[in-house]
N, C-alpha and C. Protein backbone atom coordinates (compact mmCIF):
# COMPACT_ATOMS: atom_id res chain seq x y z
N UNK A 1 -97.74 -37.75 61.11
CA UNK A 1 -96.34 -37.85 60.77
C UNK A 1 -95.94 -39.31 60.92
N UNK A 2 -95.42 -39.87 60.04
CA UNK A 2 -94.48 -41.63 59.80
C UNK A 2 -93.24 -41.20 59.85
N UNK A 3 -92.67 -41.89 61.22
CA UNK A 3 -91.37 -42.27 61.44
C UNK A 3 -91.02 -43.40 61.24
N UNK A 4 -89.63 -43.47 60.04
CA UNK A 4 -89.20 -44.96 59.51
C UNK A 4 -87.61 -45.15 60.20
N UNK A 5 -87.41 -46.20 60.78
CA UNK A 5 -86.68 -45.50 61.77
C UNK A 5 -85.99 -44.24 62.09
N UNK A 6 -84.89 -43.28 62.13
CA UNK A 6 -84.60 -42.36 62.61
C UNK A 6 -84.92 -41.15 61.74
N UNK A 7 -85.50 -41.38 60.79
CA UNK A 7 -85.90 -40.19 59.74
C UNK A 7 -87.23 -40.30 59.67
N UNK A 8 -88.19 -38.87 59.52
CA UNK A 8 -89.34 -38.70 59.24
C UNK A 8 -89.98 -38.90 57.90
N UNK A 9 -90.57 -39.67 57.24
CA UNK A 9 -91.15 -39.48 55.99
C UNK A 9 -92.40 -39.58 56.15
N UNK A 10 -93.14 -39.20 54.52
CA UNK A 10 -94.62 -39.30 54.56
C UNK A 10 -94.78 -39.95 53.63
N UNK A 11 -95.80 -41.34 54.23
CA UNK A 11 -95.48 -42.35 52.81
C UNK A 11 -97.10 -43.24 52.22
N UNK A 12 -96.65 -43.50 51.03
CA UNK A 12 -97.82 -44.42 50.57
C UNK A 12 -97.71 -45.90 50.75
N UNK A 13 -97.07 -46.59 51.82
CA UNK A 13 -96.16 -47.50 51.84
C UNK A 13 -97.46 -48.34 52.27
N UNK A 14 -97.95 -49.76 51.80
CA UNK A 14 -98.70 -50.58 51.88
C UNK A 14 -98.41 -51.84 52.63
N UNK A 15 -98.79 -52.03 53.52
CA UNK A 15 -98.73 -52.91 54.87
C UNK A 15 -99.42 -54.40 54.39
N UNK A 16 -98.54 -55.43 54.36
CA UNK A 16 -99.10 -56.86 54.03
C UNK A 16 -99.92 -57.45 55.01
N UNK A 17 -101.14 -57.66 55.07
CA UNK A 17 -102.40 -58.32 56.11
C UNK A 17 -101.98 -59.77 55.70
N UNK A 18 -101.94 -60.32 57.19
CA UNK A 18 -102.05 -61.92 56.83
C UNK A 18 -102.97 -62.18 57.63
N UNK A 19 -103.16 -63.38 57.59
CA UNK A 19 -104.19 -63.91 58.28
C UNK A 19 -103.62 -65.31 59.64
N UNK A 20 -104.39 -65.48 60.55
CA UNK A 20 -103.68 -66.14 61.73
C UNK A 20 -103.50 -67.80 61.25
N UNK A 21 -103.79 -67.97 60.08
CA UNK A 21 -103.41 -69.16 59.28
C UNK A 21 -102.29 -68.84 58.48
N UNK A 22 -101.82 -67.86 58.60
CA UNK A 22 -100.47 -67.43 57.63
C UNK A 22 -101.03 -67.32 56.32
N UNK A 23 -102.33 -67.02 56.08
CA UNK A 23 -102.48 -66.87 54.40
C UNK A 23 -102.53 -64.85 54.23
N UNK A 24 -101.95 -64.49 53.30
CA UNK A 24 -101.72 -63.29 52.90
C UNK A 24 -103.59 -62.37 52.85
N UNK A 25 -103.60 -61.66 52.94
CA UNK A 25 -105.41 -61.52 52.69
C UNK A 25 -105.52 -60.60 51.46
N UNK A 26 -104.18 -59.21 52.32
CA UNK A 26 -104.67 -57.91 51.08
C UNK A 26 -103.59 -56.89 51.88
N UNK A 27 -103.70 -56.06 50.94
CA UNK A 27 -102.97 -54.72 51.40
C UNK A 27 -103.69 -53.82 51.96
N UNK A 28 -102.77 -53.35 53.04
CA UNK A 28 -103.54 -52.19 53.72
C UNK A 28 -102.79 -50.74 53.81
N UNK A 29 -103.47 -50.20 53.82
CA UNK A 29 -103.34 -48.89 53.77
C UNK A 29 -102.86 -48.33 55.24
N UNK A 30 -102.27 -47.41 55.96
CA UNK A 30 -101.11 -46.87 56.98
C UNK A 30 -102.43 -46.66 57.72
N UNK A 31 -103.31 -45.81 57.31
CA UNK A 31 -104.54 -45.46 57.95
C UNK A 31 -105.53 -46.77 58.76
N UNK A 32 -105.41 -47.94 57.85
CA UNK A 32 -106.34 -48.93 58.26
C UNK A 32 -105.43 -50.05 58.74
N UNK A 33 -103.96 -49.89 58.66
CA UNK A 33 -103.19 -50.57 59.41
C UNK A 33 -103.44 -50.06 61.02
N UNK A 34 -103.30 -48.85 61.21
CA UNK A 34 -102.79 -48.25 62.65
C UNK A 34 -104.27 -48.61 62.84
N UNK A 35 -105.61 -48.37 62.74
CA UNK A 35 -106.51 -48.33 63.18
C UNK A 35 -107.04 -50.43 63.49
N UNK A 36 -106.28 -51.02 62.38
CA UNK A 36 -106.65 -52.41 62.90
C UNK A 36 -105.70 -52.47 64.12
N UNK A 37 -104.52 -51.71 64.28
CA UNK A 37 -104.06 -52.09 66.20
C UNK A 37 -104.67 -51.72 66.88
N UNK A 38 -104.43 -50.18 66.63
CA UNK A 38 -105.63 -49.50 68.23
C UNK A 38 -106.77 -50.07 68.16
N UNK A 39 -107.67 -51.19 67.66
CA UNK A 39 -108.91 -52.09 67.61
C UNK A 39 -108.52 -53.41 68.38
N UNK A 40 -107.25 -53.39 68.32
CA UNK A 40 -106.96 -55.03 68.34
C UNK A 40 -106.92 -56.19 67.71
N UNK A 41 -106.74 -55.85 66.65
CA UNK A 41 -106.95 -56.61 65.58
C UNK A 41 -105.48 -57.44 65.38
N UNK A 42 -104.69 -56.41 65.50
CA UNK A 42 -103.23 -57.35 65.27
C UNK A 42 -102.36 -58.26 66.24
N UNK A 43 -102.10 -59.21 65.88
CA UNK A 43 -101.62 -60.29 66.63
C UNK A 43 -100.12 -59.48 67.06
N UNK A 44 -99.49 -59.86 65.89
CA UNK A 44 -98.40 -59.27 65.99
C UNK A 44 -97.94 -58.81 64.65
N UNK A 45 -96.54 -58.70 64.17
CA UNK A 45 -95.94 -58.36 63.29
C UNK A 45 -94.56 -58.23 62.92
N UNK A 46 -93.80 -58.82 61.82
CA UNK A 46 -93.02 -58.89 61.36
C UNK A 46 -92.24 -58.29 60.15
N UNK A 47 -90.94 -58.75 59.75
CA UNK A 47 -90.50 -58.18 58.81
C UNK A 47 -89.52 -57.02 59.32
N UNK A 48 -88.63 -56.28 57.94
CA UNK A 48 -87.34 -55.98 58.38
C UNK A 48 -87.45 -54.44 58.71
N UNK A 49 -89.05 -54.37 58.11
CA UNK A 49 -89.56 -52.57 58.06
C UNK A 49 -90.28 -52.23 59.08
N UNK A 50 -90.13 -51.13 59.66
CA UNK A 50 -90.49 -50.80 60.94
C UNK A 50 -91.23 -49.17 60.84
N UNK A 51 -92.76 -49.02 60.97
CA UNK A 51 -93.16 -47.52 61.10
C UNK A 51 -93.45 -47.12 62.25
N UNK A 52 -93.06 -45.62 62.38
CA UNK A 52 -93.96 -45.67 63.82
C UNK A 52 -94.76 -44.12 63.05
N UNK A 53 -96.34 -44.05 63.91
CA UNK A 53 -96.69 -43.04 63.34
C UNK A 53 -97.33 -42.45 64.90
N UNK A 54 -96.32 -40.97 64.51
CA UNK A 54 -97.17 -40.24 65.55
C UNK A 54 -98.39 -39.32 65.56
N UNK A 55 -99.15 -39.47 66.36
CA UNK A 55 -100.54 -38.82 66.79
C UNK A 55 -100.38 -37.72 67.30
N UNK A 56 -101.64 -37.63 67.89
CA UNK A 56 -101.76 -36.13 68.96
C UNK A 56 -101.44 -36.49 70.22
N UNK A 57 -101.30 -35.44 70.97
CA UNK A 57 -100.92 -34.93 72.48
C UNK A 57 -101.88 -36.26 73.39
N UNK A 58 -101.36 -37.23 74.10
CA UNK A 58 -102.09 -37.84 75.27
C UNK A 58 -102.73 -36.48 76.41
N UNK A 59 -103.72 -36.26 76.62
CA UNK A 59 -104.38 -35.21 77.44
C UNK A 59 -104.32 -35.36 79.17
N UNK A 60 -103.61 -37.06 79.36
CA UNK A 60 -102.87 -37.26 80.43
C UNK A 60 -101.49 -36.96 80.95
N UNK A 61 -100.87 -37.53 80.06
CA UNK A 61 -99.46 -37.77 79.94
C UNK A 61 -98.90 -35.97 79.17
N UNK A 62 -99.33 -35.73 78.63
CA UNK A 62 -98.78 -34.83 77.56
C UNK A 62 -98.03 -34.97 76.07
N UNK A 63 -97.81 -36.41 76.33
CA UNK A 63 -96.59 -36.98 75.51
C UNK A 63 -97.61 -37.39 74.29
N UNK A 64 -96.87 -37.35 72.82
CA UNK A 64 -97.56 -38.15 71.37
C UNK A 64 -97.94 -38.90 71.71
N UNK A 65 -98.79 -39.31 71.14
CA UNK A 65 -99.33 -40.75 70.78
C UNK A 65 -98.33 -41.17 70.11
N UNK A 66 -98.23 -43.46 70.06
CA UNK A 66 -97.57 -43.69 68.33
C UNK A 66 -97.67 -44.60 68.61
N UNK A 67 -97.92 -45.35 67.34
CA UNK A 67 -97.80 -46.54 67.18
C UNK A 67 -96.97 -47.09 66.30
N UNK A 68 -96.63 -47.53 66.56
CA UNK A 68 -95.19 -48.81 66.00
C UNK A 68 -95.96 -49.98 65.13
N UNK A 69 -95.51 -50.10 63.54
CA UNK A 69 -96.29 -50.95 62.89
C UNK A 69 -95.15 -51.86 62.05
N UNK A 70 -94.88 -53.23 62.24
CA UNK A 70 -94.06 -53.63 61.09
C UNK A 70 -94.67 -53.48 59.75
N UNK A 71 -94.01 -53.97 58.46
CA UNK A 71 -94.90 -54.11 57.44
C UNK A 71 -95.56 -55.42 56.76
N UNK A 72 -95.05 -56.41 57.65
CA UNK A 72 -96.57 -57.68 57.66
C UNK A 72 -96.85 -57.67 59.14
N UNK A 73 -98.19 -57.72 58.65
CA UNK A 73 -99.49 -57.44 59.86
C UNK A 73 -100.10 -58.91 60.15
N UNK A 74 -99.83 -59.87 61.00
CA UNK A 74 -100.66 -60.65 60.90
C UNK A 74 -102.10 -60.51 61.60
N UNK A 75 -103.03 -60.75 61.69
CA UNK A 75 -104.49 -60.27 61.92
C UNK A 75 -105.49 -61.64 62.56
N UNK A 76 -105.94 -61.29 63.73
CA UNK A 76 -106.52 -62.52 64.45
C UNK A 76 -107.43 -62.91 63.75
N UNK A 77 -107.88 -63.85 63.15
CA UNK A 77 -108.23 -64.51 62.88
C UNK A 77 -108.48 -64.61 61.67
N UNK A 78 -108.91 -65.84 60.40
CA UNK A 78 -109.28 -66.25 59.22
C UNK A 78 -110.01 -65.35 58.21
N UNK A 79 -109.18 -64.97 57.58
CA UNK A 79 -109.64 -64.27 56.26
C UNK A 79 -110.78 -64.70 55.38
N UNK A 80 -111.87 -64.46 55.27
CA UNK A 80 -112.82 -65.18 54.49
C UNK A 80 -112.29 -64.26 52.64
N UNK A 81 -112.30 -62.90 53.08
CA UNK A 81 -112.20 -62.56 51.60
C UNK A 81 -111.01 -63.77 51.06
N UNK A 82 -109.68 -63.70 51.56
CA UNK A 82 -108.91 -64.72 50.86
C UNK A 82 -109.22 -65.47 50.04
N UNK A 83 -110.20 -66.10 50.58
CA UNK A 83 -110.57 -67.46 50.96
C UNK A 83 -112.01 -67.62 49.47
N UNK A 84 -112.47 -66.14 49.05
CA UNK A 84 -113.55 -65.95 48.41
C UNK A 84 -112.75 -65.79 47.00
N UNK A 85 -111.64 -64.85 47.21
CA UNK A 85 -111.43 -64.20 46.15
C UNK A 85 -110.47 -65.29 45.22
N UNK A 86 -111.01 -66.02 44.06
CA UNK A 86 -109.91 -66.80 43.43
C UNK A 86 -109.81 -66.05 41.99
N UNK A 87 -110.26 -65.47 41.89
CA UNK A 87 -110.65 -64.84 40.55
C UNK A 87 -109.41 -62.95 40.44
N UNK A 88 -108.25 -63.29 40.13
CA UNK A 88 -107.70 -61.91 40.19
C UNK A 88 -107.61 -60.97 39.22
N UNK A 89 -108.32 -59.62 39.67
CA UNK A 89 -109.37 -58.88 38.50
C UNK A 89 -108.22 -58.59 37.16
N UNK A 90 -108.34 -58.56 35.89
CA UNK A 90 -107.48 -58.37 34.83
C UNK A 90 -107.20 -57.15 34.54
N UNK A 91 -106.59 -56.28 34.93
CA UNK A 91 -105.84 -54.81 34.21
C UNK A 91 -105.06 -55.03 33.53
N UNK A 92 -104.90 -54.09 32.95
CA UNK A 92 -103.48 -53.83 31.95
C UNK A 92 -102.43 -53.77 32.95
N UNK A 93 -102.04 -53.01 33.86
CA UNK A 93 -100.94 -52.92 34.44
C UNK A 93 -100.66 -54.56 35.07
N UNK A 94 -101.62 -54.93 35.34
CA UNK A 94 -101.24 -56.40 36.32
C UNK A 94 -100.84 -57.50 35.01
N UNK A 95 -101.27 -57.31 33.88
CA UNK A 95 -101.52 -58.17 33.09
C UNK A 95 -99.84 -57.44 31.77
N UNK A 96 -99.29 -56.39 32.61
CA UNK A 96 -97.99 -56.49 31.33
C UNK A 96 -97.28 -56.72 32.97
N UNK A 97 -97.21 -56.82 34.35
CA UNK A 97 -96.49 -57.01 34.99
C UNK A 97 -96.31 -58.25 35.08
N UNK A 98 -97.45 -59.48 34.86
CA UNK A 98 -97.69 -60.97 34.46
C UNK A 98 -96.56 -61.19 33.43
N UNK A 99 -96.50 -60.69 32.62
CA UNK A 99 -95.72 -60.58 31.09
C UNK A 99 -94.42 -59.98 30.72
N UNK A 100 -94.33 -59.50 32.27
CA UNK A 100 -92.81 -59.02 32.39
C UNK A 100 -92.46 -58.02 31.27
N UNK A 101 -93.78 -57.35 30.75
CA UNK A 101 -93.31 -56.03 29.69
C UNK A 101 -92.71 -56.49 28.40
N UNK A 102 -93.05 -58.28 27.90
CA UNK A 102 -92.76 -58.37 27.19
C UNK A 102 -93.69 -58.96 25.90
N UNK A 103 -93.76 -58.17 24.78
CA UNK A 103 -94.19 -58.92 23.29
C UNK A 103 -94.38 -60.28 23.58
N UNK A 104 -95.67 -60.71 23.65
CA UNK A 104 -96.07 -62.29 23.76
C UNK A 104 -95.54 -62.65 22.10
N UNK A 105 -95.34 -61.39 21.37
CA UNK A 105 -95.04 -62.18 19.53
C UNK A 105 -93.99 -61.78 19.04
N UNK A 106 -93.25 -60.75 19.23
CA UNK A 106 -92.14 -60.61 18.61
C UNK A 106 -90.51 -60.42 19.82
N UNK A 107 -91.13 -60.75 21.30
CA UNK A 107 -90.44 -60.76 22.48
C UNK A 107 -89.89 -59.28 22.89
N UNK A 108 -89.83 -58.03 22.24
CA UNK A 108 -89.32 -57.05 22.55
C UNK A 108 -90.06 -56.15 23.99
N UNK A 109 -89.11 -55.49 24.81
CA UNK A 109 -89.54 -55.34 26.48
C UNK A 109 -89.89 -53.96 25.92
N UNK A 110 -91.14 -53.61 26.47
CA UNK A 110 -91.37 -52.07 26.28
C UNK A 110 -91.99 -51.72 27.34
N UNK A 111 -91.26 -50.59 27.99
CA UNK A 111 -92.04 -49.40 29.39
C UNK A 111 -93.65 -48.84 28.73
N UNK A 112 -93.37 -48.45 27.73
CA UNK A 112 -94.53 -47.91 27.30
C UNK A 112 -94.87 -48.20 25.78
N UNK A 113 -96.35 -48.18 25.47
CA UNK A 113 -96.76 -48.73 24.53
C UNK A 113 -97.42 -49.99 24.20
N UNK A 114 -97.28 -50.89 25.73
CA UNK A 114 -97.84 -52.21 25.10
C UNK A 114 -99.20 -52.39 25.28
N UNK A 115 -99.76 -52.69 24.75
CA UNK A 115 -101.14 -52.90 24.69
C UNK A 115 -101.71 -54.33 25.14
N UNK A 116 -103.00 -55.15 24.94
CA UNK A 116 -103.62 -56.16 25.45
C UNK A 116 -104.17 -56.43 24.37
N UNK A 117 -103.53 -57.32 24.21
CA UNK A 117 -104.27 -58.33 23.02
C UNK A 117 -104.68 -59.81 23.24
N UNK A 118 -105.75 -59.73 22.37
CA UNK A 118 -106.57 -61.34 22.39
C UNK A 118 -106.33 -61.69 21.98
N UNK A 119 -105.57 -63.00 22.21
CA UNK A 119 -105.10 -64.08 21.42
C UNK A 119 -106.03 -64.62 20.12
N UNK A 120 -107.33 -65.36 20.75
CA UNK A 120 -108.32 -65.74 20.21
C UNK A 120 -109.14 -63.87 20.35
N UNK A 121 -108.84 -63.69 19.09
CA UNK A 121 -109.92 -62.10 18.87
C UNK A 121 -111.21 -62.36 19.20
N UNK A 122 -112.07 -61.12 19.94
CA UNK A 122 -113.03 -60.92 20.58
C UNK A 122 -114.53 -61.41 19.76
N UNK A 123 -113.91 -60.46 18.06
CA UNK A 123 -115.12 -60.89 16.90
C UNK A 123 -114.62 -62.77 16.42
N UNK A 124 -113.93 -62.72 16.86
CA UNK A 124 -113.69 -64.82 16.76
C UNK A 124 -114.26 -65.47 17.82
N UNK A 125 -114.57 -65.00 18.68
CA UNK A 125 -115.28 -65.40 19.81
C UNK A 125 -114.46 -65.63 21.06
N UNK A 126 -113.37 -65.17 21.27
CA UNK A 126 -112.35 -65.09 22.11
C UNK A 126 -112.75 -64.47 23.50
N UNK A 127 -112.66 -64.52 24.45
CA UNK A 127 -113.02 -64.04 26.11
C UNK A 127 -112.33 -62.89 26.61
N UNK A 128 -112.21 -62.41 27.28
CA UNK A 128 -111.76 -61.17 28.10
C UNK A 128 -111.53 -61.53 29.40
N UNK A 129 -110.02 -62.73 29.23
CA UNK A 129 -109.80 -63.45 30.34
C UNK A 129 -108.44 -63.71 30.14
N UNK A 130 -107.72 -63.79 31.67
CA UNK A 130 -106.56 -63.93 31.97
C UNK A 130 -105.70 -65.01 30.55
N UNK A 131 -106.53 -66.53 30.30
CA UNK A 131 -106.04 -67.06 29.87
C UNK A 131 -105.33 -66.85 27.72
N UNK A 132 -106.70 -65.45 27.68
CA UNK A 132 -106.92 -65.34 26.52
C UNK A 132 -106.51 -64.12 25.91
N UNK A 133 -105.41 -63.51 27.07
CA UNK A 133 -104.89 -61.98 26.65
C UNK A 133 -103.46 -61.95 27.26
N UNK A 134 -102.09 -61.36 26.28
CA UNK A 134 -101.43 -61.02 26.71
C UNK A 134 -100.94 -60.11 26.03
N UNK A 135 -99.59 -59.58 26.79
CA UNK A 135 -98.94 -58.11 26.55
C UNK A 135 -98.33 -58.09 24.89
N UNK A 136 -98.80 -57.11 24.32
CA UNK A 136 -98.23 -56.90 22.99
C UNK A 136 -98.18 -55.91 22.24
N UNK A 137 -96.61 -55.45 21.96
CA UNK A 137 -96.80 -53.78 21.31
C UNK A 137 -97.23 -53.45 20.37
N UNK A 138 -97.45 -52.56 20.35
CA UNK A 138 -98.66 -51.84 19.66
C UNK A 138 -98.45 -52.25 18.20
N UNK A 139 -97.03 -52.12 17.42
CA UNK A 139 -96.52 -52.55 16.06
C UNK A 139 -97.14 -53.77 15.78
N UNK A 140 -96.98 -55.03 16.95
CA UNK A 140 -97.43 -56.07 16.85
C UNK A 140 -98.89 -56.30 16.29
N UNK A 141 -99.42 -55.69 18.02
CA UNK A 141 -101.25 -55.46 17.67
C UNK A 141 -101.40 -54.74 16.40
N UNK A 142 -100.65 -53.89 15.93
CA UNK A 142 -101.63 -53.12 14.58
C UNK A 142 -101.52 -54.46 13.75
N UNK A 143 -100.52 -55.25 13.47
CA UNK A 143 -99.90 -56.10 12.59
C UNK A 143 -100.90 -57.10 12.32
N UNK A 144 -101.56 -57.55 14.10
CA UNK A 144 -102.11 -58.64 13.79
C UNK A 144 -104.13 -58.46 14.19
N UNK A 145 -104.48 -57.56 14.27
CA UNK A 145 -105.60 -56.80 14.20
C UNK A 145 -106.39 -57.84 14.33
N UNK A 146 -107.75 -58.41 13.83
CA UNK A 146 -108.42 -59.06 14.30
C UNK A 146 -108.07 -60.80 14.03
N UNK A 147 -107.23 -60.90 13.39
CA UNK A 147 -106.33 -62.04 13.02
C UNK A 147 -106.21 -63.33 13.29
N UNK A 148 -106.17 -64.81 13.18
CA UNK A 148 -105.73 -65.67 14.40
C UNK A 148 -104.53 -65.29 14.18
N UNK A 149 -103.78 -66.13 15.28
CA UNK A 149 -102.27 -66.64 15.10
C UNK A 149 -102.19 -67.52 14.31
N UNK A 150 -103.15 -68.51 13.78
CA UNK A 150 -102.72 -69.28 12.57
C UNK A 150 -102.96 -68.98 11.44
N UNK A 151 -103.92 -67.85 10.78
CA UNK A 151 -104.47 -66.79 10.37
C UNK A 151 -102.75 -66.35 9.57
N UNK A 152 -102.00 -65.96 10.71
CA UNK A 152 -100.49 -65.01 10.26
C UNK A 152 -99.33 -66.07 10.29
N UNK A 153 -99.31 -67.42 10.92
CA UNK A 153 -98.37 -68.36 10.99
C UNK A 153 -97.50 -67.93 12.35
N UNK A 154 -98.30 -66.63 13.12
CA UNK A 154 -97.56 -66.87 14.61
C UNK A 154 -97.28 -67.71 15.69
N UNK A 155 -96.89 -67.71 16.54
CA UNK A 155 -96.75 -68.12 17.79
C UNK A 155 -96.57 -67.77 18.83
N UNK A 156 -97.02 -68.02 20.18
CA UNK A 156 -96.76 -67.12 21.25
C UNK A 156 -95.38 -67.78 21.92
N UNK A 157 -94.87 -66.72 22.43
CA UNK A 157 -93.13 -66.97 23.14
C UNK A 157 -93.35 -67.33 24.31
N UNK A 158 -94.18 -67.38 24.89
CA UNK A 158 -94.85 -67.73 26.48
C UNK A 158 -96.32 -68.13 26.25
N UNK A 159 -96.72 -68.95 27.53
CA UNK A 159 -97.99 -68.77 27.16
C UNK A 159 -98.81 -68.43 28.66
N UNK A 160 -100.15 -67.48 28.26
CA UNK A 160 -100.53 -67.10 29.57
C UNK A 160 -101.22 -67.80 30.29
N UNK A 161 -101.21 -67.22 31.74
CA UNK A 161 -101.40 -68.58 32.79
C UNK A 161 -102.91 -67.04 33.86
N UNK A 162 -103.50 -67.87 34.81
CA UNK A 162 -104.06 -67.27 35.31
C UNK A 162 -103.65 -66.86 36.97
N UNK A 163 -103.56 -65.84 37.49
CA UNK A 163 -102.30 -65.15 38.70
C UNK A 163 -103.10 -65.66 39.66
N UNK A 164 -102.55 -66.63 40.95
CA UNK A 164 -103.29 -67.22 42.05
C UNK A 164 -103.28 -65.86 43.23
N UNK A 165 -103.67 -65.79 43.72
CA UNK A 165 -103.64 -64.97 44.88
C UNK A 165 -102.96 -64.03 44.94
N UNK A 166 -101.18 -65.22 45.53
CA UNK A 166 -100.20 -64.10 45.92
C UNK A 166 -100.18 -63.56 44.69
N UNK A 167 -99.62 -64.25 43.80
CA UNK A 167 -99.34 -63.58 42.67
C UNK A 167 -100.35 -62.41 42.34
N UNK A 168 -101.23 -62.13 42.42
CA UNK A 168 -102.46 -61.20 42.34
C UNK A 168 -101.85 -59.76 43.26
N UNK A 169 -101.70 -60.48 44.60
CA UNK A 169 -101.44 -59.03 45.74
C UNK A 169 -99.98 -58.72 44.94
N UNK A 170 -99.06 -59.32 44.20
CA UNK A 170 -97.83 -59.04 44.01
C UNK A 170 -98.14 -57.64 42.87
N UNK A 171 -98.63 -58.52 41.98
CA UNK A 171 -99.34 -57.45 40.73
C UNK A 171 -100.08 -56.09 41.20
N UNK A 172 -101.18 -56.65 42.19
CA UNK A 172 -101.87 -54.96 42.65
C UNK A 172 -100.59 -53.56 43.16
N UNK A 173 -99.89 -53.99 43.79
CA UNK A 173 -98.88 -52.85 44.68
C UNK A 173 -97.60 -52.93 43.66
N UNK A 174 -97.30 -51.71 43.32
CA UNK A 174 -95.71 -51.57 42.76
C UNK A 174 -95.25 -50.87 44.07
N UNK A 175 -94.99 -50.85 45.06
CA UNK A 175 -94.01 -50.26 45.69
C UNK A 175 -93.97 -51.29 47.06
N UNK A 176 -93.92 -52.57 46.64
CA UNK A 176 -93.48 -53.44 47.52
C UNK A 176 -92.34 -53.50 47.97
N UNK A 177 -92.33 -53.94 49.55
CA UNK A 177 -91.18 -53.86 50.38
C UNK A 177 -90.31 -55.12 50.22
N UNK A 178 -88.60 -55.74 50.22
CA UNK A 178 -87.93 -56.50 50.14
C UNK A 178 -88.81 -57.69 50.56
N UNK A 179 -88.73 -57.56 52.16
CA UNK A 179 -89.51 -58.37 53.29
C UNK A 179 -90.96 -59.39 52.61
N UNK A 180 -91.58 -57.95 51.97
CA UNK A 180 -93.04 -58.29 51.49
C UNK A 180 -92.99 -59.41 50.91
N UNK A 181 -92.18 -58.98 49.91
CA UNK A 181 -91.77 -59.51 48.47
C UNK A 181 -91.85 -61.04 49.20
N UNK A 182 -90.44 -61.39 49.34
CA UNK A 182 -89.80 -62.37 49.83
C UNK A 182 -90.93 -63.47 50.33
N UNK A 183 -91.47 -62.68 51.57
CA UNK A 183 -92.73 -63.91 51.62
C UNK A 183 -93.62 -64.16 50.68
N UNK A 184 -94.44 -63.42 49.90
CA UNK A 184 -95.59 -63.75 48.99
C UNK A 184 -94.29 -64.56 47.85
N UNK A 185 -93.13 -64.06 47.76
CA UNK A 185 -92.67 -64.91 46.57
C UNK A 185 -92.43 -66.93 47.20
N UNK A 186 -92.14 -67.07 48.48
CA UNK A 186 -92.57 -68.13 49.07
C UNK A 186 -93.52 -69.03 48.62
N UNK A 187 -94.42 -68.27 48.48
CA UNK A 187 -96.23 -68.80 48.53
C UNK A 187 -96.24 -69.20 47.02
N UNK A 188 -95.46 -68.83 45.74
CA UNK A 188 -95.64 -68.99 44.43
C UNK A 188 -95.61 -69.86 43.84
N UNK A 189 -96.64 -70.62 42.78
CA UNK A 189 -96.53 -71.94 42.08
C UNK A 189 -94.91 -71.60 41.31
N UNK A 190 -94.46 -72.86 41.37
CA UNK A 190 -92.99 -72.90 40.37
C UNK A 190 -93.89 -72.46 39.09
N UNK A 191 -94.48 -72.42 38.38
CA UNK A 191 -94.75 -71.78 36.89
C UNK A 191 -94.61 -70.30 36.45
N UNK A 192 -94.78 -69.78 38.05
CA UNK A 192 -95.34 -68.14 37.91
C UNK A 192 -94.06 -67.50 37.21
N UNK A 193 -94.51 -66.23 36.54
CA UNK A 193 -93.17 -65.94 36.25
C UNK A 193 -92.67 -64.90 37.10
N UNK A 194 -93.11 -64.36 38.48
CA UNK A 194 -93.45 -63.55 39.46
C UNK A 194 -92.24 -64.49 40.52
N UNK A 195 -91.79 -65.36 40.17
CA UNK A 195 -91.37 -66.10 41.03
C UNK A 195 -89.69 -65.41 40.92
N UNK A 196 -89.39 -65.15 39.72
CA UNK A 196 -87.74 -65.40 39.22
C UNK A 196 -87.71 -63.69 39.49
């Protein structure tokens, strides 16, 4: 059972790991949060969100177990994954959240329907990389099929960039907390569009 302050919920709520250099590492899961305290792993913790999750019966005391978790975790010592990972993997979901859901060609915002398109097409010799794909609805993509953009006399309305880190952990989790937010948006190159 997760107690968020005075009300009980049961949640999928993802806990920000930092590292004792203040660099962000990864998200954790409620399960591998509580278990990096009772290890010792956590320094301390911050932020405006507060869980507590109760356990079973102490076989001394009688009383729950619980532990009390903010939702940034900072974590003793230096993150090597951080530190490894510069490369942030390309999905569709991370890659129309990059794009803010919008037509890289005709600018229109769509919830559903947009697809991933290669700028430079795949049979043109184009990559399957951050720099070389962005969000575009489907009307668009049928429109411009294996095509260049100079091919049709297009242009792109933005142009795509590759997501550093934070920007990466921002993209993996949709159900980020205010708090979360706020710091990883800190950490953001002025270009990102993750920033605004």
């Amino acid at each position: 059972m997760i107690r968020e302050g005075a009300r009980m919920t049961v949640t999928n709520q993802l806990f920000l790991a930092i590292d004792s250099a203040g660099f962000p590492s990864r998200w954790m899961d409620w399960q591998e949060a509580v278990t990096q305290e009772v290890l010792g792993k956590v320094a301390y913790g911050f932020g405006e969100h507060e869980f507590t999750f109760v356990g079973g019966k102490n076989r001394d005391s009688g009383l729950d177990s619980t532990v009390t978790l903010k939702s940034i975790l900072v974590l003793h010592g230096v993150s090597k994954l951080a530190k490894r990972r510069t490369t942030i993997p390309l999905t569709n979901s991370s890659l129309f959240r990059r794009d803010r859901n919008m037509c890289a060609y005709c600018g229109s915002i769509q919830t559903r329907g947009l697809t991933r398109d290669h700028i430079v097409p795949l049979s043109k010799g184009g990559g399957n990389h951050w720099l070389n794909v962005c969000a575009c609805c489907s009307d668009c993509n049928v429109r411009k099929g294996a095509q260049s953009l100079e091919d049709l006399g297009w242009q792109l309305l933005y142009l795509p960039y590759a997501p550093n880190h934070q920007e990466g952990l921002l993209l993996e989790n949709r159900k980020i907390l205010f708090d979360q937010m706020e710091f990883l948006r800190s950490m953001l190159p002025k270009h990102s569009r993750l920033a605004a």
